[in-house]
C-alpha atoms as a PDB file:
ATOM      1  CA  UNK A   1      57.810  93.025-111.839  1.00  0.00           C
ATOM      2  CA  UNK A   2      60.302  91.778-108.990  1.00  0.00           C
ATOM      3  CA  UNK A   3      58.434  89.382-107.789  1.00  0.00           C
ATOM      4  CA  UNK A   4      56.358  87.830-110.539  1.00  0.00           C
ATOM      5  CA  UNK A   5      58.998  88.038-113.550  1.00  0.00           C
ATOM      6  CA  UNK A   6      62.389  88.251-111.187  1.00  0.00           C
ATOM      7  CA  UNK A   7      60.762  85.732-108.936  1.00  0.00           C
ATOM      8  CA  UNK A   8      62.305  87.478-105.955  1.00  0.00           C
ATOM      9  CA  UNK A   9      61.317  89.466-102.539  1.00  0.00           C
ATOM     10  CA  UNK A  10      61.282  92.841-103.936  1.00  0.00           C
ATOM     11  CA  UNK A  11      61.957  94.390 -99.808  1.00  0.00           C
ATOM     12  CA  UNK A  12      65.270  92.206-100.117  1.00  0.00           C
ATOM     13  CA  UNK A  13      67.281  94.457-101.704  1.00  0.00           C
ATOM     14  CA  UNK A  14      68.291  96.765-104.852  1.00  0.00           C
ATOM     15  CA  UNK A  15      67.060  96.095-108.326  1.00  0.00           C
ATOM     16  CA  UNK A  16      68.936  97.732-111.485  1.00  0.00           C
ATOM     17  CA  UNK A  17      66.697  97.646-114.842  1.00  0.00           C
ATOM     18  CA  UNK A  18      67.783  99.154-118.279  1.00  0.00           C
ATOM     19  CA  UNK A  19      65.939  99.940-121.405  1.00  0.00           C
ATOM     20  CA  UNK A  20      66.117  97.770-124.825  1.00  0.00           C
ATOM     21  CA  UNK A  21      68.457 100.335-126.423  1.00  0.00           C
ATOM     22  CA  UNK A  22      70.791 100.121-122.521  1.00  0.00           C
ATOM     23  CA  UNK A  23      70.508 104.139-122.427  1.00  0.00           C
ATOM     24  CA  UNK A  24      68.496 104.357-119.387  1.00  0.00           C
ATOM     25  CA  UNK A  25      68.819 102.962-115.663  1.00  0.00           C
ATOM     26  CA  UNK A  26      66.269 102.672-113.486  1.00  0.00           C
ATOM     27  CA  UNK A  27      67.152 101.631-109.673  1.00  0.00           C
ATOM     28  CA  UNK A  28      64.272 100.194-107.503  1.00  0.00           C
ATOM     29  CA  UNK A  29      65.373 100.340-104.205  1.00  0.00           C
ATOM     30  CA  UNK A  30      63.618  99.727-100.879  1.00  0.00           C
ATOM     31  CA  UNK A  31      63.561 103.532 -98.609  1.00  0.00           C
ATOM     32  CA  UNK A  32      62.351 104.239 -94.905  1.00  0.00           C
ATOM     33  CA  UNK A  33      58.554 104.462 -96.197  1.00  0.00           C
ATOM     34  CA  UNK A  34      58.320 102.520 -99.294  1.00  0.00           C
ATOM     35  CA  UNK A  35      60.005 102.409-102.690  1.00  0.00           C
ATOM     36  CA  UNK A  36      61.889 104.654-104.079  1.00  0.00           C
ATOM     37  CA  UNK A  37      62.993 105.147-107.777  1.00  0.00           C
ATOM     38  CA  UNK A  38      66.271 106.640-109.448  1.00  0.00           C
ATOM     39  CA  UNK A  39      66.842 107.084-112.831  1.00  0.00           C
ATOM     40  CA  UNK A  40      69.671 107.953-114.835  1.00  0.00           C
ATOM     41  CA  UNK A  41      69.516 108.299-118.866  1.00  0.00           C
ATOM     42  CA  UNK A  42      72.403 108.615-121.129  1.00  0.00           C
ATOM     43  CA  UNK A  43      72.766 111.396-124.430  1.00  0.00           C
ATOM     44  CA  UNK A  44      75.260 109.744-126.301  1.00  0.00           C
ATOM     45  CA  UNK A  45      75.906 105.779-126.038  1.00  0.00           C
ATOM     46  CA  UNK A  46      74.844 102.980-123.790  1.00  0.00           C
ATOM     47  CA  UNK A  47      75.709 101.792-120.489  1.00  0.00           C
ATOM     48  CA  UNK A  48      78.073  98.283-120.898  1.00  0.00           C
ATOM     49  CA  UNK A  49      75.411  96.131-118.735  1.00  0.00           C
ATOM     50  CA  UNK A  50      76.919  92.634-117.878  1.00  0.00           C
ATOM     51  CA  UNK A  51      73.963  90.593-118.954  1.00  0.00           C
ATOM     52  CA  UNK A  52      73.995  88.202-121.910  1.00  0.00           C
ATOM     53  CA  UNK A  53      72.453  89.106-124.992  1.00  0.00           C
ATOM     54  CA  UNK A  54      69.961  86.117-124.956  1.00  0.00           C
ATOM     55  CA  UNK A  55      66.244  86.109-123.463  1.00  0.00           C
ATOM     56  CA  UNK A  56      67.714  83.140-121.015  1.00  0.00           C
ATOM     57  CA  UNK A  57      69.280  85.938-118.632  1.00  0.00           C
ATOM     58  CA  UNK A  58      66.530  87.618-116.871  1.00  0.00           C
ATOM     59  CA  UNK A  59      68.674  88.125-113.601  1.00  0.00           C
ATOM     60  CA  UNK A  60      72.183  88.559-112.174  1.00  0.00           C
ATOM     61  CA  UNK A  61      73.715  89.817-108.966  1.00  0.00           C
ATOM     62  CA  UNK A  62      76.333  92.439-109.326  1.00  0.00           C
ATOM     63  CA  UNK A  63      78.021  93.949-106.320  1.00  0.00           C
ATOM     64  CA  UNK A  64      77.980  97.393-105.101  1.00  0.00           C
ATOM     65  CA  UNK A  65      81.954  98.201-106.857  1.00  0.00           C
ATOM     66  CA  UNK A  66      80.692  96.799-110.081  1.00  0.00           C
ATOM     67  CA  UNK A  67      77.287  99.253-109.783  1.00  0.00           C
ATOM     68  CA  UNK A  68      79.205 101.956-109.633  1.00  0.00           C
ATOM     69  CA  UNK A  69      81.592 100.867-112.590  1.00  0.00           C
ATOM     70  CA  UNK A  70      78.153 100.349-114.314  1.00  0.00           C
ATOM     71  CA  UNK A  71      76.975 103.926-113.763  1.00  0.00           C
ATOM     72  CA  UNK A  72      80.112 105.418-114.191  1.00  0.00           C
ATOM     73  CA  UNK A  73      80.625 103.947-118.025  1.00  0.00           C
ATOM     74  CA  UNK A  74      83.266 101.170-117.268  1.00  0.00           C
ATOM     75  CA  UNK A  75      82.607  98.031-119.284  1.00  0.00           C
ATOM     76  CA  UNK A  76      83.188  95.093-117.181  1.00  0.00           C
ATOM     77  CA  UNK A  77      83.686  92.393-119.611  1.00  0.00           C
ATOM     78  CA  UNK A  78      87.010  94.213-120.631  1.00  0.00           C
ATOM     79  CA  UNK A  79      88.471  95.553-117.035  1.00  0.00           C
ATOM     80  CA  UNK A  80      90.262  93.124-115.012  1.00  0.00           C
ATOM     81  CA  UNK A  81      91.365  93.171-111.833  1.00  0.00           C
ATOM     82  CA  UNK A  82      95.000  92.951-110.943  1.00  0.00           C
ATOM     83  CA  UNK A  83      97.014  90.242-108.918  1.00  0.00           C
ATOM     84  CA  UNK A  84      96.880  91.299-105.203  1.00  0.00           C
ATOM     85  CA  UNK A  85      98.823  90.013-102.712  1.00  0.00           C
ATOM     86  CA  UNK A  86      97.331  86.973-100.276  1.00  0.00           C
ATOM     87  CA  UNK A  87      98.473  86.096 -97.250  1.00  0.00           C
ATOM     88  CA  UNK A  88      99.224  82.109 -97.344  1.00  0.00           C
ATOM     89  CA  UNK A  89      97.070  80.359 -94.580  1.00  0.00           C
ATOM     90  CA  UNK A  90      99.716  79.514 -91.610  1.00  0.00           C
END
């Protein structure tokens, strides 16, 4: 599924897949002797995946902060980030 409908090198990394309904997870990730699955399903409500609704979205990259926020119920199209302070280049 990785490479033929993601069109990607499934060794190059972690892949995060949810059901229809978005009550299941399912992590494909690559371990020290093959491939290794984790799956987490939800009682009560969906997980708040940042994907569009549309069939046009079959992929994304999400980071490793906004995983976690994924797994631990945070919707990410309403949190925002606050201003932090940036040193000006000298």
């Amino acid at each position: 599924m990785v490479q033929e409908y993601l069109e990607l090198d499934a060794f190059a990394g972690l892949f995060v897949f949810t059901s229809c309904r978005r009550d299941r997870v399912k992590i494909l990730y690559r371990d020290r002797d093959g491939f290794a699955v984790r799956s987490k399903r939800l009682k009560e409500g969906s997980y708040a995946v940042p994907f569009g609704d549309g069939a046009g979205e079959r992929r994304r990259e999400i980071t490793a902060q906004e995983l976690g926020a994924l797994l631990s119920g945070i919707d990410l199209s309403t949190a925002r980030r606050p201003k932090r302070y940036r040193r000006a280049d000298i």
